[in-house]
N, C-alpha and C. Protein backbone atom coordinates (compact mmCIF):
# COMPACT_ATOMS: atom_id res chain seq x y z
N UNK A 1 -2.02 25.41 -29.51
CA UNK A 1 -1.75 24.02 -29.74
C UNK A 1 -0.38 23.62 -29.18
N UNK A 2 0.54 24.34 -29.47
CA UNK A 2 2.60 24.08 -28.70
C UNK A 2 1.97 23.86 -27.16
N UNK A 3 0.76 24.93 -26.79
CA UNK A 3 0.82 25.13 -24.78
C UNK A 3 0.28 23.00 -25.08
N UNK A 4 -0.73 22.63 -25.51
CA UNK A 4 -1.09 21.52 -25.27
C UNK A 4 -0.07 20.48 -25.02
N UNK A 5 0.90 20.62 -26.52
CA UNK A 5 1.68 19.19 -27.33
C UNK A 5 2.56 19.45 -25.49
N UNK A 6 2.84 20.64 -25.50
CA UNK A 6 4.04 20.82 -23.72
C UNK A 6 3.67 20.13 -23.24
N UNK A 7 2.59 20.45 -22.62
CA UNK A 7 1.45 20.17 -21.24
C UNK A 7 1.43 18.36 -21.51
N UNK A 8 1.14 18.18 -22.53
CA UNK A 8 0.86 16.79 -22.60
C UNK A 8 2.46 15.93 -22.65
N UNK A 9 3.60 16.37 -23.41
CA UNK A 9 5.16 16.02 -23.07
C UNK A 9 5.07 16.05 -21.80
N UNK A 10 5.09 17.01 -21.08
CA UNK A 10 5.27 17.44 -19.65
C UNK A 10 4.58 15.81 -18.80
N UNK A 11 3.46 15.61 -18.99
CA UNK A 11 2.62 14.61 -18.51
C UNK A 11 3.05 13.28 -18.55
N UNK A 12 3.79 12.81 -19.89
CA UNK A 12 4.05 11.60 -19.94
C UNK A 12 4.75 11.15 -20.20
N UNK A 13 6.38 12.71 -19.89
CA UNK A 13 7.67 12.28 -19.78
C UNK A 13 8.24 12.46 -18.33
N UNK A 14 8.10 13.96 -18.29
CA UNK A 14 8.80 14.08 -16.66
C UNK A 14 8.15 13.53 -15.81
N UNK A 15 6.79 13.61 -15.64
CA UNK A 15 5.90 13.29 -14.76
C UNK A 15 5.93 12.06 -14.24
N UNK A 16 6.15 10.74 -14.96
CA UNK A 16 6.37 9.94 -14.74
C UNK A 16 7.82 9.53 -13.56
N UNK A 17 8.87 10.20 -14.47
CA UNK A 17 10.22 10.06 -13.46
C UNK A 17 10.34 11.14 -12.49
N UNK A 18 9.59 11.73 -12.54
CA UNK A 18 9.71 12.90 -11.02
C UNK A 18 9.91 12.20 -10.01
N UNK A 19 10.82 12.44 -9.23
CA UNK A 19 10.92 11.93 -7.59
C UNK A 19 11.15 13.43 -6.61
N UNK A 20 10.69 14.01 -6.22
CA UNK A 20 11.43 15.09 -5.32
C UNK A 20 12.50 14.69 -4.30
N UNK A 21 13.76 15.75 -4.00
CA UNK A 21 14.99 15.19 -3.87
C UNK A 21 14.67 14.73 -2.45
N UNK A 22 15.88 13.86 -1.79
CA UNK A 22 15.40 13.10 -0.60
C UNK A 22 16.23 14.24 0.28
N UNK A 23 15.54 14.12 1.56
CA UNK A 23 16.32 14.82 2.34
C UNK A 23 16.61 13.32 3.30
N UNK A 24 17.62 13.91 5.06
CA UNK A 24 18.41 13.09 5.70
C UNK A 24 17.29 12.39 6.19
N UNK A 25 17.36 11.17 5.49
CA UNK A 25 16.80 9.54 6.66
C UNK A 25 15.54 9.27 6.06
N UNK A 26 15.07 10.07 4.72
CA UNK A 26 14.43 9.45 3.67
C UNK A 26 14.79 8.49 2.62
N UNK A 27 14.03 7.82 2.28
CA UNK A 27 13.94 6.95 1.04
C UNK A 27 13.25 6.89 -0.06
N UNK A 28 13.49 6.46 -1.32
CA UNK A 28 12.34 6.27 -1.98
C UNK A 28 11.59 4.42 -1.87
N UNK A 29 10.50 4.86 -2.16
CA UNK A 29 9.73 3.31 -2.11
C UNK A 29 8.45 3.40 -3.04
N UNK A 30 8.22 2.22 -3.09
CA UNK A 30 6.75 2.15 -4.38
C UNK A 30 6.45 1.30 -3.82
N UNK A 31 5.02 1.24 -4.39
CA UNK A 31 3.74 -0.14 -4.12
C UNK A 31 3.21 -0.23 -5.40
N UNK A 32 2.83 -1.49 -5.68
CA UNK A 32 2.89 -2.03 -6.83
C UNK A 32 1.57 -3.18 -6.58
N UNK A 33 0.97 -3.32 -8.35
CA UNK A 33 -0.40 -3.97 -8.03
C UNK A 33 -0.18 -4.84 -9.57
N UNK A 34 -1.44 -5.60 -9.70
CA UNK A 34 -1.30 -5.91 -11.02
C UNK A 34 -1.57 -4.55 -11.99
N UNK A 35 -1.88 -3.70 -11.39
CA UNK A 35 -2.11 -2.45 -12.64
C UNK A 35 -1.27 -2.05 -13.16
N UNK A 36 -0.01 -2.01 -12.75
CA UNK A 36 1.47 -1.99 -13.36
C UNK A 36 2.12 -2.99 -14.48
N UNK A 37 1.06 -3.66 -14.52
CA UNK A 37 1.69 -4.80 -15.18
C UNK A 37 3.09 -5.49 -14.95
N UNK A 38 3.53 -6.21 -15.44
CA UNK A 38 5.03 -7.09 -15.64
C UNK A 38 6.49 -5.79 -15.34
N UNK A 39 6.72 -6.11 -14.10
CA UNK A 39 7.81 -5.21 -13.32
C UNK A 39 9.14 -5.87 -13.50
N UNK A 40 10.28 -4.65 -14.15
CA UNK A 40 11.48 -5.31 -14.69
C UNK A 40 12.32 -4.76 -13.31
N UNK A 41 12.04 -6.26 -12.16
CA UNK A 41 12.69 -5.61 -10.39
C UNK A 41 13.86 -5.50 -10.98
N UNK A 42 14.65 -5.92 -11.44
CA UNK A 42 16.19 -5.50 -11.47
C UNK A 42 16.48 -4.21 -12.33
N UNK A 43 15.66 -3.42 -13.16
CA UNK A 43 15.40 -2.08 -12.97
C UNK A 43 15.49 -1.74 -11.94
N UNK A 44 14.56 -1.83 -11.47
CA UNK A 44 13.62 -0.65 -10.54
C UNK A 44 14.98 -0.90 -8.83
N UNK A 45 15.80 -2.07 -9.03
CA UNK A 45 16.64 -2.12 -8.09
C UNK A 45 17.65 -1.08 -8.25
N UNK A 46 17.91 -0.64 -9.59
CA UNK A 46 19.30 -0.02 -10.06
C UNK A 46 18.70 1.25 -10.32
N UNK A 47 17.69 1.95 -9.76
CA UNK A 47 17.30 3.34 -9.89
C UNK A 47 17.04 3.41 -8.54
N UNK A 48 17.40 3.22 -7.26
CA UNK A 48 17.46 4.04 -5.96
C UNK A 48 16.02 3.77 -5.01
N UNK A 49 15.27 2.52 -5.62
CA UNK A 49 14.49 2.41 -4.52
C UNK A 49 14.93 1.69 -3.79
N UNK A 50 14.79 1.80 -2.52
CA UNK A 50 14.97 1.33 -1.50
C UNK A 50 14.03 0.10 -0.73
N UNK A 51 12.59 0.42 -1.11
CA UNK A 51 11.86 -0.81 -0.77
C UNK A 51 10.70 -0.92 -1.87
N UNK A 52 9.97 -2.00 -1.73
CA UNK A 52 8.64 -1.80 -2.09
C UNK A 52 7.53 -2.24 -1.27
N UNK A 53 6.30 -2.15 -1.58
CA UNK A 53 4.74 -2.84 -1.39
C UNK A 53 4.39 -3.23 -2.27
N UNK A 54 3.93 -5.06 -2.51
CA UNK A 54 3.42 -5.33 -3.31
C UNK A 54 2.23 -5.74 -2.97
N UNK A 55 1.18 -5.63 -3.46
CA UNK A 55 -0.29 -6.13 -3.15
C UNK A 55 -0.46 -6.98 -2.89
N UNK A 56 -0.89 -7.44 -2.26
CA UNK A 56 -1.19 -9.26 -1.97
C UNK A 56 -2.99 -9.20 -2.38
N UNK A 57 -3.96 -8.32 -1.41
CA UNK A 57 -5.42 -9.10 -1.24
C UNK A 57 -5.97 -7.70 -1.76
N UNK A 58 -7.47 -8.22 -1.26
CA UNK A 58 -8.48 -6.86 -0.77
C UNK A 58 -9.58 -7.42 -0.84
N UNK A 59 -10.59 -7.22 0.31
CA UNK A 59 -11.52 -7.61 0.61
C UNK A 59 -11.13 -9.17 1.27
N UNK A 60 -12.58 -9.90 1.36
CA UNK A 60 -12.86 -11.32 1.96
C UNK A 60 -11.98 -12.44 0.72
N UNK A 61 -12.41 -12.05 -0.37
CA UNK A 61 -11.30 -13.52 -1.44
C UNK A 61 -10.50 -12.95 -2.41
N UNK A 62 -10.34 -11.51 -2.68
CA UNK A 62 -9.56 -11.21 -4.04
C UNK A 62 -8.23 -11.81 -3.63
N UNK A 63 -7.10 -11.90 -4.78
CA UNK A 63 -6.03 -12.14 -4.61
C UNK A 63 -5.44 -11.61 -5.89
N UNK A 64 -4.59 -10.32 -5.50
CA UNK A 64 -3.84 -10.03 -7.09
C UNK A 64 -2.87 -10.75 -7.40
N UNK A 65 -3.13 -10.79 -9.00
CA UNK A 65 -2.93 -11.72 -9.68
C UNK A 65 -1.85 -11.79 -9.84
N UNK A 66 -0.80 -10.52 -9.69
CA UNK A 66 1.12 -10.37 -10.04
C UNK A 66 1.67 -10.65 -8.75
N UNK A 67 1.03 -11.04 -7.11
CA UNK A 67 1.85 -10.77 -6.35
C UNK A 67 2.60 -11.90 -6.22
N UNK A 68 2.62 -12.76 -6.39
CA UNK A 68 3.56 -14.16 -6.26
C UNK A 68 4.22 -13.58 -7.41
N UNK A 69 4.53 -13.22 -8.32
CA UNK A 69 5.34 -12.94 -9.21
C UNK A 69 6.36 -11.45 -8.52
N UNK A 70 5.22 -10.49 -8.64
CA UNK A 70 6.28 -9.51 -7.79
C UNK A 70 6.63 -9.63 -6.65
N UNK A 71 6.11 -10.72 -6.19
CA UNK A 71 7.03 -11.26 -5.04
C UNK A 71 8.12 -12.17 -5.03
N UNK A 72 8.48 -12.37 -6.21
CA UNK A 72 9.32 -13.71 -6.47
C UNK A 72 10.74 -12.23 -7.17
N UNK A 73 9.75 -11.54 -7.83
CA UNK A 73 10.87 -10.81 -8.61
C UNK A 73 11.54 -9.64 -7.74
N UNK A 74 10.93 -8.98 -6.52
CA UNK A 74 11.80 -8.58 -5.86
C UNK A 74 12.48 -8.88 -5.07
N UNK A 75 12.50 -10.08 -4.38
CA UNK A 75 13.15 -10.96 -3.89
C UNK A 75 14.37 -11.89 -4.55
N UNK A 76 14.39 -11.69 -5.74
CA UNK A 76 15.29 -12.11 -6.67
C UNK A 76 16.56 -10.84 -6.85
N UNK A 77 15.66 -9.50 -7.04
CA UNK A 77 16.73 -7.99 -7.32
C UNK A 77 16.88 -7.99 -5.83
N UNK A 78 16.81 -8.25 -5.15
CA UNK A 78 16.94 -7.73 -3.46
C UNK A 78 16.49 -6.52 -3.41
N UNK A 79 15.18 -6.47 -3.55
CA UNK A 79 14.38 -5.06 -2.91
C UNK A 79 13.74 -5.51 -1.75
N UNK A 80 14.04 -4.70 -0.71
CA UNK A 80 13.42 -5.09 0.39
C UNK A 80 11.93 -4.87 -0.04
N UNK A 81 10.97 -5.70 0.37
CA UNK A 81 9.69 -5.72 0.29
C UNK A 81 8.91 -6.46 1.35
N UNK A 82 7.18 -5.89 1.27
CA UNK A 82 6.39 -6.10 2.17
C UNK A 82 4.74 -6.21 1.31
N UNK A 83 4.10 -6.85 2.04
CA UNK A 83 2.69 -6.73 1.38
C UNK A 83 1.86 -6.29 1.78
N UNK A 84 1.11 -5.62 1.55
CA UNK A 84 -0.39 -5.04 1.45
C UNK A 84 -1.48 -5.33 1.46
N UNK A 85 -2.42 -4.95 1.79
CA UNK A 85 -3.89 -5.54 1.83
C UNK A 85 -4.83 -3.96 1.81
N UNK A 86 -5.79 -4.04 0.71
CA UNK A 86 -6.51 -2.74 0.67
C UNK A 86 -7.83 -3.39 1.32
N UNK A 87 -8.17 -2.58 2.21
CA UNK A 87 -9.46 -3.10 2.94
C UNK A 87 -10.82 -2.59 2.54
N UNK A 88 -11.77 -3.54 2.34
CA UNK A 88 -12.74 -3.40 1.50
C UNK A 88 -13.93 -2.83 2.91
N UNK A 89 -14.85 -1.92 2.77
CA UNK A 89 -15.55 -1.16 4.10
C UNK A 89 -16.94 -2.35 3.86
N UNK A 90 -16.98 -3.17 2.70
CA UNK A 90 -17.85 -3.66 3.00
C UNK A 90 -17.93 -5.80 3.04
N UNK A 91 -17.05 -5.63 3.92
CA UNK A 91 -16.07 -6.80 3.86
C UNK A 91 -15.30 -6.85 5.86
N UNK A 92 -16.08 -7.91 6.13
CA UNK A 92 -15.77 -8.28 7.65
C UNK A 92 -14.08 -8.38 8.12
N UNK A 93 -13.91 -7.48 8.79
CA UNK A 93 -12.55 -7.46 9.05
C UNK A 93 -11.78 -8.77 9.27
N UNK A 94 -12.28 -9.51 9.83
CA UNK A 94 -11.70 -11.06 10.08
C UNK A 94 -11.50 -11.53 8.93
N UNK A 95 -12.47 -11.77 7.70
CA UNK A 95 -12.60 -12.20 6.41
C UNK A 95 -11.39 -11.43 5.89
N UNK A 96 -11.18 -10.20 5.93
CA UNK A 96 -9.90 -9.84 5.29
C UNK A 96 -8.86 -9.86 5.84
N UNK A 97 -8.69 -10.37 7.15
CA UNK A 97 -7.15 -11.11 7.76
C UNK A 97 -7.05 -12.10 7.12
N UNK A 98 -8.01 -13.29 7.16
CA UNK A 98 -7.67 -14.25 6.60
C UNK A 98 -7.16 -14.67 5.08
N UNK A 99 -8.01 -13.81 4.52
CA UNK A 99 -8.05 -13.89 2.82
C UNK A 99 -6.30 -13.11 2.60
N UNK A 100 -5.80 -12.33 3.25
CA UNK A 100 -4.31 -11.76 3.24
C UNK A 100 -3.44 -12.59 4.29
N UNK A 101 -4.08 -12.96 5.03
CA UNK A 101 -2.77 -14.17 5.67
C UNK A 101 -2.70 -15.75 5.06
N UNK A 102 -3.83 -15.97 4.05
CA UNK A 102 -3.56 -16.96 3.27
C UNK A 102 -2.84 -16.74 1.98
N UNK A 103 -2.57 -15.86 1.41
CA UNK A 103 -1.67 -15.06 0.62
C UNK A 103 -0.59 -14.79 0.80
N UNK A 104 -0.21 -14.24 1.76
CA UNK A 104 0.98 -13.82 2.82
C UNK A 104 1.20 -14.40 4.11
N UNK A 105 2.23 -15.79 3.86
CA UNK A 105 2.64 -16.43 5.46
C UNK A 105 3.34 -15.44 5.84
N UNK A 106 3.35 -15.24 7.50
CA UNK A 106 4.52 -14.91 7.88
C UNK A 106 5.75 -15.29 7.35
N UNK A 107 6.96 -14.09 6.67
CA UNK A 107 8.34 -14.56 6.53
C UNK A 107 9.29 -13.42 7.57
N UNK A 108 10.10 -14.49 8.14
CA UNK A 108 10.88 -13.45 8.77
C UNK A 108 12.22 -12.77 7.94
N UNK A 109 12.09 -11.73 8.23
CA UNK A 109 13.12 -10.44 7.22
C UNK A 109 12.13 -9.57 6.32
N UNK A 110 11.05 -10.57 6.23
CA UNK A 110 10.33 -9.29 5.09
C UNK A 110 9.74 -8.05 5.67
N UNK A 111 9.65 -6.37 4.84
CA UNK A 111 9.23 -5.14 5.67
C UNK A 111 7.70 -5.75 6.38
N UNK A 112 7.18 -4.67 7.31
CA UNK A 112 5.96 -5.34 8.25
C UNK A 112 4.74 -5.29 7.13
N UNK A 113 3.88 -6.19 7.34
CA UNK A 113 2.55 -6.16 6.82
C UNK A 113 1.97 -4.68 6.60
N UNK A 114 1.36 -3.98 5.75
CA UNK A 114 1.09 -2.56 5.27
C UNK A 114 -0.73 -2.79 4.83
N UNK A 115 -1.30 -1.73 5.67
CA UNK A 115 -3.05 -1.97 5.26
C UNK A 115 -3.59 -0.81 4.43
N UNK A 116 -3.93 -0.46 3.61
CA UNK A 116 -4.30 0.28 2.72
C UNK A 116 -5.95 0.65 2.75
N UNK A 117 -6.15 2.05 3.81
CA UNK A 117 -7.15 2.64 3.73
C UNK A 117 -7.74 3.78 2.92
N UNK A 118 -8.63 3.17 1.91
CA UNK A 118 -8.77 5.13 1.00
C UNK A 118 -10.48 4.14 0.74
N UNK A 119 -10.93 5.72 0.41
CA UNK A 119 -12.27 5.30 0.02
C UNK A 119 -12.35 5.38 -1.49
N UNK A 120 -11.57 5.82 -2.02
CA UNK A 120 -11.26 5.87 -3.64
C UNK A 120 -11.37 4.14 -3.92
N UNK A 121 -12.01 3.94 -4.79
CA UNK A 121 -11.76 2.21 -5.21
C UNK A 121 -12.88 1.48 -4.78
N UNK A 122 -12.99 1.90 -3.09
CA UNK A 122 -13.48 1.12 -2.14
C UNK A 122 -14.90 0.72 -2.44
N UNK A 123 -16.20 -0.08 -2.35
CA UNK A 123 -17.18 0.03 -2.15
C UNK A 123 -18.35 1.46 -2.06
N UNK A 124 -19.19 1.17 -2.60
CA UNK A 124 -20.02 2.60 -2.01
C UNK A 124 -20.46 2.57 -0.96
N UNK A 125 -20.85 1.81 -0.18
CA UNK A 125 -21.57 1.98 1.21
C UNK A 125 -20.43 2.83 2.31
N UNK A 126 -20.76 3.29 3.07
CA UNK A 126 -19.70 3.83 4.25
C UNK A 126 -20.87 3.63 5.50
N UNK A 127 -20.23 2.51 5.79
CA UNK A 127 -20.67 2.32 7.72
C UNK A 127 -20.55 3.38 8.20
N UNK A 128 -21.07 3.35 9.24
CA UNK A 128 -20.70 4.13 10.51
C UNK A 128 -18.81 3.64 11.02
N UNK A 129 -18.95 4.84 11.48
CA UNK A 129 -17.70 4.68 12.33
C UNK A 129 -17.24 3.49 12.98
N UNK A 130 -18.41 3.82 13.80
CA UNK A 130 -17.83 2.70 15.03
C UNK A 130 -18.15 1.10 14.61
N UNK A 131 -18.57 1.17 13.41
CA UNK A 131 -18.65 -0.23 13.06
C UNK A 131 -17.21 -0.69 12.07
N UNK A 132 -16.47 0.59 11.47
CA UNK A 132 -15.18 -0.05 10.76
C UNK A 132 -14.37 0.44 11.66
N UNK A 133 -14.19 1.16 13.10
CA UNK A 133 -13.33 1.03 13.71
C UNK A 133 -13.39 -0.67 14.66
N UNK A 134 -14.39 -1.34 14.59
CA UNK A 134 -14.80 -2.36 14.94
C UNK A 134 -13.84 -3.91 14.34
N UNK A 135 -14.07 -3.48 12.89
CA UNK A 135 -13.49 -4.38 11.70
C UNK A 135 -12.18 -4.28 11.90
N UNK A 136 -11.82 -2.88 11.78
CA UNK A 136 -10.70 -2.63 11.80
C UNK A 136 -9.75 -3.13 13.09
N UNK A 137 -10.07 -3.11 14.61
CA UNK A 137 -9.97 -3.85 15.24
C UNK A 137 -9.54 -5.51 15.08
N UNK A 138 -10.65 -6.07 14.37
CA UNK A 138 -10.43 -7.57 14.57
C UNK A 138 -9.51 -8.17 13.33
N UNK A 139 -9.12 -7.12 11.94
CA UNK A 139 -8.30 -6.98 11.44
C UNK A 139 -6.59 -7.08 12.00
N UNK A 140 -6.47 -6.25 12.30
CA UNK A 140 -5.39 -5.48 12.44
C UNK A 140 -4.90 -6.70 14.17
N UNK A 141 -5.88 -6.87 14.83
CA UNK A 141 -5.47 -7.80 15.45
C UNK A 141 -4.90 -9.57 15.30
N UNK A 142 -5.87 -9.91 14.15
CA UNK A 142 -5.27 -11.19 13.31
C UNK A 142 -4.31 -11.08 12.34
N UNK A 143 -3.93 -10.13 11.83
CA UNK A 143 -2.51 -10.19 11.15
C UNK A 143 -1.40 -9.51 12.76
N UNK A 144 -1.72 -8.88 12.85
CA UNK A 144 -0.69 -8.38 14.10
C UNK A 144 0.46 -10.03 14.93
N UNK A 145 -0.89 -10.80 15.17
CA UNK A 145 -0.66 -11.92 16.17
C UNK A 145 0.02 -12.75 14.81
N UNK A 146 -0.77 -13.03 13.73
CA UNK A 146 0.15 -13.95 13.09
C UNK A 146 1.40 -13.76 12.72
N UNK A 147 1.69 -12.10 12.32
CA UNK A 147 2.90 -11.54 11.74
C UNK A 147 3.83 -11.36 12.83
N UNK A 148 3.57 -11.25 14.07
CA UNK A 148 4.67 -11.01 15.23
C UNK A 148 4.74 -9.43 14.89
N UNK A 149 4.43 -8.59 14.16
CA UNK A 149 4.84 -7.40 13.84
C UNK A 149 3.79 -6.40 13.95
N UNK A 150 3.55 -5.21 14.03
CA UNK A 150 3.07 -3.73 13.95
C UNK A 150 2.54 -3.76 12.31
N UNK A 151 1.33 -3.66 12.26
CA UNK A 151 0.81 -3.52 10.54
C UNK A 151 1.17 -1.89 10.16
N UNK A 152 1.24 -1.62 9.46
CA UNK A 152 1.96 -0.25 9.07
C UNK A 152 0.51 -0.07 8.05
N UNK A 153 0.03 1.33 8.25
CA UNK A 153 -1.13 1.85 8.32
C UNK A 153 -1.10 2.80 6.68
N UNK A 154 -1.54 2.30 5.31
CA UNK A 154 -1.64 3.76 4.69
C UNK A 154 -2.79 4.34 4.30
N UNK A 155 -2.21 5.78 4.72
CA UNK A 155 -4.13 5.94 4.92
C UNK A 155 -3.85 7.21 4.56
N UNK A 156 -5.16 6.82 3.74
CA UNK A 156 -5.61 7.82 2.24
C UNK A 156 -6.52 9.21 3.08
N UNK A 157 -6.18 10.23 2.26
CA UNK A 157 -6.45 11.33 2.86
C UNK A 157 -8.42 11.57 2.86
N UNK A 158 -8.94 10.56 2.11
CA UNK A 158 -10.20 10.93 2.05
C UNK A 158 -10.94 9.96 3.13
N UNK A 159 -10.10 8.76 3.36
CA UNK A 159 -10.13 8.08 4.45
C UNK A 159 -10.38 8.87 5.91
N UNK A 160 -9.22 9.00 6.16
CA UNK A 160 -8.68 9.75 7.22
C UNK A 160 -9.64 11.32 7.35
N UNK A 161 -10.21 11.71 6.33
CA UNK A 161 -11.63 12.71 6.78
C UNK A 161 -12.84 12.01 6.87
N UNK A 162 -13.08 11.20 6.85
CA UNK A 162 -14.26 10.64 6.67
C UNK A 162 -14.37 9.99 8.29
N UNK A 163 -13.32 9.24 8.45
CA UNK A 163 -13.47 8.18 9.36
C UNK A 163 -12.60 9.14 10.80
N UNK A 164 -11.76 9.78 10.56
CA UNK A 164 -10.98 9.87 11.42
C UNK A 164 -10.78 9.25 13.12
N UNK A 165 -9.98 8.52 12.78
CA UNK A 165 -9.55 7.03 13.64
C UNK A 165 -8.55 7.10 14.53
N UNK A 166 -9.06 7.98 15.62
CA UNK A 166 -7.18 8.02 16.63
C UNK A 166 -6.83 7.29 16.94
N UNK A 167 -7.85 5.53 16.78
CA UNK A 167 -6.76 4.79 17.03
C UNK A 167 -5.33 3.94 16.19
N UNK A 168 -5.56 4.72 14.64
CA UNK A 168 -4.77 4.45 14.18
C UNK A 168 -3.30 4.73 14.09
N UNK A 169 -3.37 5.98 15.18
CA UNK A 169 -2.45 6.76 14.99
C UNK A 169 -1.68 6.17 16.14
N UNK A 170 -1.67 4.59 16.94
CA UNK A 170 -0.71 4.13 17.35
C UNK A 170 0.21 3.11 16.19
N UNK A 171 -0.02 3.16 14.94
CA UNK A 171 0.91 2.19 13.98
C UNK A 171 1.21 3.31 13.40
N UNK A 172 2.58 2.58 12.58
CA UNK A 172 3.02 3.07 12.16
C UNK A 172 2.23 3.69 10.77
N UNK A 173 2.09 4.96 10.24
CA UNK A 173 1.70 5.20 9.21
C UNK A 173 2.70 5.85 7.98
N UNK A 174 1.80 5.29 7.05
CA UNK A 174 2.57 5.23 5.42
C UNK A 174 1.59 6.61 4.81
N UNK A 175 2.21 7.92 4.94
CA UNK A 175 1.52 8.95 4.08
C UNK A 175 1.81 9.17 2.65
N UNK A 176 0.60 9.02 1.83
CA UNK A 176 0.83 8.96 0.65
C UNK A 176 0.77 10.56 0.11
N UNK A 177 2.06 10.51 -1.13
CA UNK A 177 1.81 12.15 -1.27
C UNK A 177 2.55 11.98 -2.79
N UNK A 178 1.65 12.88 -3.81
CA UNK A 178 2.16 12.55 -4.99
C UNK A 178 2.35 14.24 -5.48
N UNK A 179 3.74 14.47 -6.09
CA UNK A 179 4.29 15.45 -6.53
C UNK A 179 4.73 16.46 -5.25
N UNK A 180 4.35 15.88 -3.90
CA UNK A 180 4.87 16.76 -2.77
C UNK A 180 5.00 16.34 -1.85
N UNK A 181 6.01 16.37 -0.88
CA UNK A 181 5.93 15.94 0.53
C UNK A 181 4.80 15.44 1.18
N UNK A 182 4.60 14.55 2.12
CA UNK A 182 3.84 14.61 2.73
C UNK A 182 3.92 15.19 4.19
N UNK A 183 2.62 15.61 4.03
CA UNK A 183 2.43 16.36 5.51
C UNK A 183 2.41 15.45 6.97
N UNK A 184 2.98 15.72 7.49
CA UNK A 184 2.98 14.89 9.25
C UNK A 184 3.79 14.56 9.38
């Protein structure tokens, strides 16, 4: 019963504030959704992050519900920030430029637009390839042109086996890695 009460301390004290240490020309950063609920940014300014992602869309009409708020509130602590869009596989790539560029005008100074690929969450269906490298295309081209900027790519490791997309690997990518470095 002590190995449990640990195991479970362990879980939902350290675990939480773990950061592994930074090495030269790293940062820390978070992305943030309404699942976090009500974010105290002037915290989270005075503990060493450096930027965030806040959610803006996903799919053809969602719109989370905190991002005008966590967008108001890190912009208030001065966290550099940027928004996100998780792309839905069963949801027309154009439909989800639009539904995230009506959410997110272009602002100049804010980090670049960030697209969020994982199949975790996502829909059950999985197209073919060449039909969401297709989407993905007419995506990534309508925020590109409206934003003036490079969409910065994060892409989920079950993603990235499933689909594997060399053409993603001309943006910039955001590797997600929890309790360890990421690889690449």
């Amino acid at each position: 019963m002590v190995i449990i009460v640990a195991i479970a301390v362990g879980w939902f004290l350290w675990l939480p504030a773990f950061r592994p240490a930074l090495r030269a020309g790293e940062a820390y950063g978070i992305d943030v959704s309404a699942y976090q609920g009500r974010i105290d940014w002037r915290r989270v300014a005075g503990q060493q992050v450096s930027f965030a992602y806040i959610k803006a869309s996903e799919g053809g009409d969602f719109v989370d519900r905190r991002f005008a708020a966590n967008w108001l509130g890190a912009s208030r602590a001065g966290v550099p920030h940027g928004a996100y869009h998780f792309f839905s596989l069963c949801t027309p790539g154009l439909a989800q430029a639009r539904n995230f560029l009506r959410v997110v005008p272009p602002q100049p100074g804010e980090l670049a637009p960030a697209l969020d690929l994982e199949l975790s969450g996502n829909c059950s269906r999985r197209p073919a390839r060449r039909g969401i490298e297709t989407q993905l295309k007419d995506y990534l081209h309508a925020v590109q042109h409206a934003m003036r900027q490079a969409v910065v790519i994060y892409l989920g490791d079950d993603f990235a086996r499933w689909y594997h997309l060399p053409m993603l690997d001309r943006h910039p990518l955001w590797l997600r890695s929890i309790l360890r470095r990421p690889a690449g």
